[in-house]
C-alpha atoms as a PDB file:
ATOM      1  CA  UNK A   1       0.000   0.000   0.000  1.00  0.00           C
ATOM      2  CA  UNK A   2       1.136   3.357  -0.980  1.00  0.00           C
ATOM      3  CA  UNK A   3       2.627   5.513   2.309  1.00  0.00           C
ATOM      4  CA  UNK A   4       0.675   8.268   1.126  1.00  0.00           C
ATOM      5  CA  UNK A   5      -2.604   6.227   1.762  1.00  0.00           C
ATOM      6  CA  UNK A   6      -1.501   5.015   5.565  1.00  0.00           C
ATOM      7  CA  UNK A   7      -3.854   7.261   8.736  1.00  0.00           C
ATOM      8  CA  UNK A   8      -0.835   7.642  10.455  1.00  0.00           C
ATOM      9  CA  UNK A   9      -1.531   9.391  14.107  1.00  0.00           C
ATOM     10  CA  UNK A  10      -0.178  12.452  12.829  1.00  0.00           C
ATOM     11  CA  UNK A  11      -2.486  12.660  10.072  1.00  0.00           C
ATOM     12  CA  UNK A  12      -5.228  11.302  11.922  1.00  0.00           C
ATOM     13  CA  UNK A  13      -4.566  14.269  14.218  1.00  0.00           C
ATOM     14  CA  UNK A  14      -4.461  16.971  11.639  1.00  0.00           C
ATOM     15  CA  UNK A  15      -7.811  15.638   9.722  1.00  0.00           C
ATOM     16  CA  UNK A  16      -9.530  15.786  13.432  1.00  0.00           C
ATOM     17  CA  UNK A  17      -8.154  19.355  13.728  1.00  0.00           C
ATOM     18  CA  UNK A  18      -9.615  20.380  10.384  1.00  0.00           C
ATOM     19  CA  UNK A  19     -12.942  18.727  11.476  1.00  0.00           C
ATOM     20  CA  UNK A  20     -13.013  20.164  14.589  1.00  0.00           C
ATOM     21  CA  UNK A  21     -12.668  23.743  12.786  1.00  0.00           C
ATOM     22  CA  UNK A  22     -15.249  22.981  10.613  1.00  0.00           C
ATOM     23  CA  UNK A  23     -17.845  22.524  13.082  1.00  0.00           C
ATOM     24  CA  UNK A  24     -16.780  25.803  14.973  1.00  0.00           C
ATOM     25  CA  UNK A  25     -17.182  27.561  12.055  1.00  0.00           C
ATOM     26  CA  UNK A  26     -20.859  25.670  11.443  1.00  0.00           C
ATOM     27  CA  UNK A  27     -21.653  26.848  15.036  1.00  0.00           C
ATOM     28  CA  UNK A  28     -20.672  30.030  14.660  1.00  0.00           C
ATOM     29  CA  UNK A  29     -22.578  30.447  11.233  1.00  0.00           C
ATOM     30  CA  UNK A  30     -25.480  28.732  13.011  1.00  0.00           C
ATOM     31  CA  UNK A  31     -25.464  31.602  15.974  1.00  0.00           C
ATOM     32  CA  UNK A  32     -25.017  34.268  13.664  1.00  0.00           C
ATOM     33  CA  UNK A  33     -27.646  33.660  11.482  1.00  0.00           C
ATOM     34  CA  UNK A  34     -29.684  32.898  14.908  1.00  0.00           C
ATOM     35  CA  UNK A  35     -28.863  36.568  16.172  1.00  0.00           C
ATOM     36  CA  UNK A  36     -30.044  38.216  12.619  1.00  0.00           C
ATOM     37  CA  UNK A  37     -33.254  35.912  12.461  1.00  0.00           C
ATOM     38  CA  UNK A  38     -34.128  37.265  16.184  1.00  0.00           C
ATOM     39  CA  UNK A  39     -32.846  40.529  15.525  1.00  0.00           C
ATOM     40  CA  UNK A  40     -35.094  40.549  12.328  1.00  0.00           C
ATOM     41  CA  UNK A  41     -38.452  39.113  14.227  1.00  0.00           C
ATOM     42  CA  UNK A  42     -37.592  41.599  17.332  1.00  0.00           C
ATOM     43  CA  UNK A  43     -37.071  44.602  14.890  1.00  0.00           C
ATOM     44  CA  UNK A  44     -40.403  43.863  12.996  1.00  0.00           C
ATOM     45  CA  UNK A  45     -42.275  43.857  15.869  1.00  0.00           C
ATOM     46  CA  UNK A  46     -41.025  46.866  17.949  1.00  0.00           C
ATOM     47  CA  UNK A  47     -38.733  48.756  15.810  1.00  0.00           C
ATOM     48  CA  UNK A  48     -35.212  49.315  15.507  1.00  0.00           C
ATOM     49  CA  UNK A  49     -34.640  52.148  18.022  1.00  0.00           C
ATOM     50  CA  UNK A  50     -36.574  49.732  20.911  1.00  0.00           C
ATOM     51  CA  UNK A  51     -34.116  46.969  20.728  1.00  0.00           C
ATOM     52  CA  UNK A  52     -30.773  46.582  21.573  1.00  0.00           C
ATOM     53  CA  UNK A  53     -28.150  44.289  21.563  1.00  0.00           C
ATOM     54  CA  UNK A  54     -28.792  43.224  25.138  1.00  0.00           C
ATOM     55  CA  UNK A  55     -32.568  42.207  23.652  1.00  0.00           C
ATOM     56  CA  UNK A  56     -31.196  40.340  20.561  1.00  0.00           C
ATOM     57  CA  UNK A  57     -28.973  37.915  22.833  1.00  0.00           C
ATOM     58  CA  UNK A  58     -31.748  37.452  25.551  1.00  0.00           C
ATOM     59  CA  UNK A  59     -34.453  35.473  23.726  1.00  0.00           C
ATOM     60  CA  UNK A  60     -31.475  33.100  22.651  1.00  0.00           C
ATOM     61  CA  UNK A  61     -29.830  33.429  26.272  1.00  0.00           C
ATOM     62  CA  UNK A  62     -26.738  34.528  24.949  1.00  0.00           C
ATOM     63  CA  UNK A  63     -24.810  37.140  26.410  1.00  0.00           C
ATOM     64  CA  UNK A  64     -24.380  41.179  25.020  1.00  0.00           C
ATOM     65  CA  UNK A  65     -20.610  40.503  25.454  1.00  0.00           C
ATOM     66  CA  UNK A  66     -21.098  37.520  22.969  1.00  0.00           C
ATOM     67  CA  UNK A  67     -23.030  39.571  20.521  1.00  0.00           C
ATOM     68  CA  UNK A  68     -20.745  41.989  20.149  1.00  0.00           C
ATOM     69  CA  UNK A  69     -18.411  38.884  19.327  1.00  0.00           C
ATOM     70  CA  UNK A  70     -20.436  38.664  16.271  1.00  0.00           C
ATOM     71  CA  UNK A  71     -21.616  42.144  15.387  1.00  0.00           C
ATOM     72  CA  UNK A  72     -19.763  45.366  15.688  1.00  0.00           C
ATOM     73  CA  UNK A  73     -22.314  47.664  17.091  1.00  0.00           C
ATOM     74  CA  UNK A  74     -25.851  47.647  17.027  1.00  0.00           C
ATOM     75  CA  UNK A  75     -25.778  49.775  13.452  1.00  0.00           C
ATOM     76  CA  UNK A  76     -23.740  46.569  12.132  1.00  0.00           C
ATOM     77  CA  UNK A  77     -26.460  44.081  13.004  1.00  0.00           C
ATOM     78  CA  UNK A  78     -29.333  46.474  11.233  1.00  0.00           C
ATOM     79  CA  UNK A  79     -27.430  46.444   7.899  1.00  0.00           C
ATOM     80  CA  UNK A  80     -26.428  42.398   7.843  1.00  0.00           C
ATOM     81  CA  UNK A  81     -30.314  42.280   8.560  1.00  0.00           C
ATOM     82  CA  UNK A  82     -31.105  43.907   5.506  1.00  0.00           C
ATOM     83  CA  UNK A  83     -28.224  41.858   3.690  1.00  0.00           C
ATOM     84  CA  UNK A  84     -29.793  39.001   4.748  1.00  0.00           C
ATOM     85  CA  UNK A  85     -33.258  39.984   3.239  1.00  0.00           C
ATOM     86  CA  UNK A  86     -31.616  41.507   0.181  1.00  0.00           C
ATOM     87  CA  UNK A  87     -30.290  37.974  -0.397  1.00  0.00           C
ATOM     88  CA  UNK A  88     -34.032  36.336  -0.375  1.00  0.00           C
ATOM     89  CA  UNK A  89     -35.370  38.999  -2.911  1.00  0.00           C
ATOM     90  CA  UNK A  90     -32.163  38.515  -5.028  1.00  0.00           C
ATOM     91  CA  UNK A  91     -33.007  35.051  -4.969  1.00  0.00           C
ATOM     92  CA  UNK A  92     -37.033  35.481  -5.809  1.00  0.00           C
ATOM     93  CA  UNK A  93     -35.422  37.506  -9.095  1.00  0.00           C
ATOM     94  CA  UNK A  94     -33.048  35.177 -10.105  1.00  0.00           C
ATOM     95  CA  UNK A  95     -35.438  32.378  -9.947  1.00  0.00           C
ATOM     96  CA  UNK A  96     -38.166  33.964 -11.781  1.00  0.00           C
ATOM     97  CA  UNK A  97     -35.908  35.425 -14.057  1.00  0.00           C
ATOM     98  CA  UNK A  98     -34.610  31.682 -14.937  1.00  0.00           C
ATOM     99  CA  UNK A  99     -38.136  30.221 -15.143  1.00  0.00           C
ATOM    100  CA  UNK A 100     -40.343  32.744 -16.362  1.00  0.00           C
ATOM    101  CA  UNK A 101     -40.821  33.460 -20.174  1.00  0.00           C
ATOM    102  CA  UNK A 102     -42.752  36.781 -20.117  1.00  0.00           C
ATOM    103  CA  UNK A 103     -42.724  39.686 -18.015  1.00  0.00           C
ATOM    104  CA  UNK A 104     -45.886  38.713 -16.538  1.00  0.00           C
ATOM    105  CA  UNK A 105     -44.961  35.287 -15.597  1.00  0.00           C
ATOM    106  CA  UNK A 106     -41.235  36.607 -14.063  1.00  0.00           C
ATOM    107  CA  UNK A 107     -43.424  38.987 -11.758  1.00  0.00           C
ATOM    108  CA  UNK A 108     -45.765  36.524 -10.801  1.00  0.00           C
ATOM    109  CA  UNK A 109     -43.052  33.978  -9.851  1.00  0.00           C
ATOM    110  CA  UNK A 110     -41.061  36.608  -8.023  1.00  0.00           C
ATOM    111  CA  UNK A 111     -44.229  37.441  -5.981  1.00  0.00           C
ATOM    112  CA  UNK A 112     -45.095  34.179  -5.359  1.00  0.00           C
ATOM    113  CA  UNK A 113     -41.230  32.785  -4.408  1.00  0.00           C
ATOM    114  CA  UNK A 114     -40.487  36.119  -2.097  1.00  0.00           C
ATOM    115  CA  UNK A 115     -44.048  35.828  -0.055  1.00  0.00           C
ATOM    116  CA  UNK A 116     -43.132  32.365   0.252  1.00  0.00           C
ATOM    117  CA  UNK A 117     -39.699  32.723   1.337  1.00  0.00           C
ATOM    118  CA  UNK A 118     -41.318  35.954   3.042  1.00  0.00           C
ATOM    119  CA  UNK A 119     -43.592  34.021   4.851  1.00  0.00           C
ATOM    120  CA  UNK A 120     -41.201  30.985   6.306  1.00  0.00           C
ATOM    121  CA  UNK A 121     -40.053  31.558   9.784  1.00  0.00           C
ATOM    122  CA  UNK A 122     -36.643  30.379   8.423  1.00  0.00           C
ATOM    123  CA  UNK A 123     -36.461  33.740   6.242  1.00  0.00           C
ATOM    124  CA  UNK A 124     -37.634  36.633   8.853  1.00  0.00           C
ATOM    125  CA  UNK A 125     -37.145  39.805   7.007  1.00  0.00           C
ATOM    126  CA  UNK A 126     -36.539  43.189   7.985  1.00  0.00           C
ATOM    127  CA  UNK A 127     -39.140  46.225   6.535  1.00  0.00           C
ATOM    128  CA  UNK A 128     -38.048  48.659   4.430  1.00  0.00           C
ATOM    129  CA  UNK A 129     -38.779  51.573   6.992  1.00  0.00           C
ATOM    130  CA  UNK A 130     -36.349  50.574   9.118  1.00  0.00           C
ATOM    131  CA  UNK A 131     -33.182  52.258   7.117  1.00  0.00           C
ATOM    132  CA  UNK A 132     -33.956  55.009   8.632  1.00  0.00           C
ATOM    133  CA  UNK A 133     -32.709  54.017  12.103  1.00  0.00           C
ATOM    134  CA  UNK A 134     -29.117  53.667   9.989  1.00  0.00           C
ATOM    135  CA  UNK A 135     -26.577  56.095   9.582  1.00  0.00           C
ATOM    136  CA  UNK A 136     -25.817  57.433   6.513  1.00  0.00           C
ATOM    137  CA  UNK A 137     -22.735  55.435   5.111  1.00  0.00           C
ATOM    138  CA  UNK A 138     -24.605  52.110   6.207  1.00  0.00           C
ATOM    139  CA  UNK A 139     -27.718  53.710   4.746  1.00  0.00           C
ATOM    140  CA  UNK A 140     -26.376  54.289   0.922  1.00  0.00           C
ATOM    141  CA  UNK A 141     -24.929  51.155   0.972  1.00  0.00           C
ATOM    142  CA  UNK A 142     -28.225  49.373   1.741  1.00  0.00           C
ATOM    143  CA  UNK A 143     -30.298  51.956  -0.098  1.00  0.00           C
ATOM    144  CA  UNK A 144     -27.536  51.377  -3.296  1.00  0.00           C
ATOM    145  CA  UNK A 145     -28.679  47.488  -3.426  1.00  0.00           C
ATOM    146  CA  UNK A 146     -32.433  47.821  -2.830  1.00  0.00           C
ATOM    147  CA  UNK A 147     -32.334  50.256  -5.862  1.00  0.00           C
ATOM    148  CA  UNK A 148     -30.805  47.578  -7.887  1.00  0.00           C
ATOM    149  CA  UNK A 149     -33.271  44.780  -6.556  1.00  0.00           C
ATOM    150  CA  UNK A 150     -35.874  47.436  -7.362  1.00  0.00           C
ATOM    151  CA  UNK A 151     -34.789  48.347 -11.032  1.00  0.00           C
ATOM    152  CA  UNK A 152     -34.523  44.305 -11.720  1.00  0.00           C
ATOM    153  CA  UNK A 153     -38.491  43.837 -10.722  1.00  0.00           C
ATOM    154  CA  UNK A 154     -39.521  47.360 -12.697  1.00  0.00           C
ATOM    155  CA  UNK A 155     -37.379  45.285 -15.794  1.00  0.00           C
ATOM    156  CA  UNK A 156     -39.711  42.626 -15.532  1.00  0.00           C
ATOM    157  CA  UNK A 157     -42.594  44.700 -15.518  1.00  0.00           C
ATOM    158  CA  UNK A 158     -41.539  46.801 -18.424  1.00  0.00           C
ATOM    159  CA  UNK A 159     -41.128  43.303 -20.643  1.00  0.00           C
ATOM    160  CA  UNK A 160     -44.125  42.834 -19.538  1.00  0.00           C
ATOM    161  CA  UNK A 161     -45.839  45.862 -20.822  1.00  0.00           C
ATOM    162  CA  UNK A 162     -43.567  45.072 -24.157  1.00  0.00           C
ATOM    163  CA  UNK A 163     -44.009  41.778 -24.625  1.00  0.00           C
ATOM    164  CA  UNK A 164     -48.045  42.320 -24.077  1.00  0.00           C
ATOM    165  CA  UNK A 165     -48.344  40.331 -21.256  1.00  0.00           C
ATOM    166  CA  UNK A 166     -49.654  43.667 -19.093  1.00  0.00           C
ATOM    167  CA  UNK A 167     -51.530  46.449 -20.371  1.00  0.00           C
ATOM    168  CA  UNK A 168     -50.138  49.416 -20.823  1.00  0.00           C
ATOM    169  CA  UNK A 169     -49.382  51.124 -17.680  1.00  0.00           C
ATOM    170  CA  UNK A 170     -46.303  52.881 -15.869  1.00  0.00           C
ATOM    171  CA  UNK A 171     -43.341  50.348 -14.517  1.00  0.00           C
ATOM    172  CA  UNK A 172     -42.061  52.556 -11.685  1.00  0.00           C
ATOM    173  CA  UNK A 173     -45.621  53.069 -10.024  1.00  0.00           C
ATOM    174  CA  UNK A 174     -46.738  49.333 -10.497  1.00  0.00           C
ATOM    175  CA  UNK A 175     -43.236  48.319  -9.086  1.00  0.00           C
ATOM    176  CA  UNK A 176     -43.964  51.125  -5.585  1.00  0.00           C
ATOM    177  CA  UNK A 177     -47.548  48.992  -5.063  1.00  0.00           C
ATOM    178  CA  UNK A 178     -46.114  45.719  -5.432  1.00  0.00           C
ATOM    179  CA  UNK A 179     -43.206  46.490  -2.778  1.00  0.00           C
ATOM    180  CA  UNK A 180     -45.677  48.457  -0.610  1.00  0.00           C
ATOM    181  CA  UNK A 181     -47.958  45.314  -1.106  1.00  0.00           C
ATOM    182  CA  UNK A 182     -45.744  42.778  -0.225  1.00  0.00           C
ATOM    183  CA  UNK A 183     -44.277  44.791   2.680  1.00  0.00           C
ATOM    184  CA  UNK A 184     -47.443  45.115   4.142  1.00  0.00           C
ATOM    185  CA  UNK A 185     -48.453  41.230   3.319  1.00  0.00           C
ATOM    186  CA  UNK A 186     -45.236  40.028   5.181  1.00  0.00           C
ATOM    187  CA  UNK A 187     -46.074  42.115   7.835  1.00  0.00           C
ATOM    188  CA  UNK A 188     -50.039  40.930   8.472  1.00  0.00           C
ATOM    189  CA  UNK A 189     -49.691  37.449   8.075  1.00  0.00           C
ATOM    190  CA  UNK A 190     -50.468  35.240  10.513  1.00  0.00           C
ATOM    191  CA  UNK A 191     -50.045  31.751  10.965  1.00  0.00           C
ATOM    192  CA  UNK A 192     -53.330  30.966  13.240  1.00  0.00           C
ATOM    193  CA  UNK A 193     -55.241  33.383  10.933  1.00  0.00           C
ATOM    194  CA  UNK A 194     -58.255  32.041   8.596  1.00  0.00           C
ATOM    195  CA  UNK A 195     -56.311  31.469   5.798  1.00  0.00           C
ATOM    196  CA  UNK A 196     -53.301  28.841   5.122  1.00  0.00           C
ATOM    197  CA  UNK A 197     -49.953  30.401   4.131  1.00  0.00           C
ATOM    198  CA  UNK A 198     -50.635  28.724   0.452  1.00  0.00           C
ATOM    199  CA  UNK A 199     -54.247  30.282   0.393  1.00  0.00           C
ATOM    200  CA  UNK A 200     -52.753  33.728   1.106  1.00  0.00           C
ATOM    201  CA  UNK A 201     -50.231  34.371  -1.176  1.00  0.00           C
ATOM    202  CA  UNK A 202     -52.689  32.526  -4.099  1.00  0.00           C
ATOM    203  CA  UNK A 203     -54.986  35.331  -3.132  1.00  0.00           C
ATOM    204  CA  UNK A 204     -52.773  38.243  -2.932  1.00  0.00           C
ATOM    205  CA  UNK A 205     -51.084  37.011  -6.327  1.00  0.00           C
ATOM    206  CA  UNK A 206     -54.881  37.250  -7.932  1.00  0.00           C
ATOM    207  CA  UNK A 207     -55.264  40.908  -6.606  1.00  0.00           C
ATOM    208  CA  UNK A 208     -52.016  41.956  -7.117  1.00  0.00           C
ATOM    209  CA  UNK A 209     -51.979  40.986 -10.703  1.00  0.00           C
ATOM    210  CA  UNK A 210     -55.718  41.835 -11.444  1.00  0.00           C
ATOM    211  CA  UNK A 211     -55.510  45.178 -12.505  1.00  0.00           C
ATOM    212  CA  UNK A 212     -52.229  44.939 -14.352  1.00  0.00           C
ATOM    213  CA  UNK A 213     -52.700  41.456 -16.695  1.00  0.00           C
ATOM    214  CA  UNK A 214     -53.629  42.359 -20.344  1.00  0.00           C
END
């Protein structure tokens, strides 16, 4: 047998270092994303200038010392919130983009996968309003990718309006209702209300879509 192939202790020892590594880094993923999902839900609920670090790390009994091990400051944790619910809407564009094959169908896919994603208690997402709690270099950076998010969504709509599957009709107000729309959708929803999670965003799709559909 080739030496290269023989577990010798050493190597044994290194592989259970590198292992060992890896799950730290796991964990510490894990908690981060952990922090952001309760910072998210706590945010949402209160707003940004009622919770604090010390809050954040309490409903997951973690300390404010260890918070700060993960975040910066406070203004830190606000803008990987909004990273973090950047990254579902990017996603909701990307996959309609890749499945859709007019404008209409691209926004109705996008609708559907973001109030879906919106929706899951794996993918708490932070509203819009709150950028204002952030200061202003943190603020044009988030503000710079929600534009582009924005102007991807208006692109659909505008195909859409080109390619005939909407009427006629203005892409920059259609794309402020939708966001306002599903803003105030993610918001409302509740789980023990009258209507399943499915049943909701079938019905908001319908009456979102209505009045712009050719």
């Amino acid at each position: 047998m080739s030496s290269s192939r023989v577990a010798t202790p050493r190597r044994r020892a290194a592989s259970a270092r590198a292992g060992h590594a890896f799950d730290r880094d796991a964990q510490r993923e894990q908690k981060r994303r952990a922090l952001l999902h309760e910072a998210a839900r706590l945010i949402n609920a209160r707003g940004a200038g009622a919770v604090s670090l010390e809050d954040v790390g309490s409903g997951l009994s973690i300390s404010k010392a260890a918070v700060y091990y993960y975040f910066r400051s406070k203004q830190d944790l606000l803008a990987e919130c909004y990273s973090m619910s950047f990254d579902v809407w990017e996603g909701a564009l990307d996959a309609a983009e890749a499945a859709g094959s007019t404008g209409a169908a691209k926004v109705e896919l996008f609708i559907r996968r973001y109030l879906a994603d919106g929706l899951s208690a794996l993918q708490p997402m932070i509203l819009v309003r709150e950028q204002e709690a952030l200061q202003a270099p943190l603020r044009q950076r988030v503000e710079k990718r929600r534009k582009a998010l924005r102007n991807r969504l208006r692109g659909f709509i505008a195909q859409g309006v080109a390619d005939g599957s909407f009427r006629p009709l203005d892409a920059r107000v259609a794309t402020t209702v939708i966001g306002a729309a599903i803003s105030w959708l993610l918001r409302t929803y509740r789980e023990d209300g009258p209507l399943s999670r499915e049943a909701f965003i079938e019905s908001a799709v319908g009456l979102l879509l209505q009045g712009m559909r050719a």
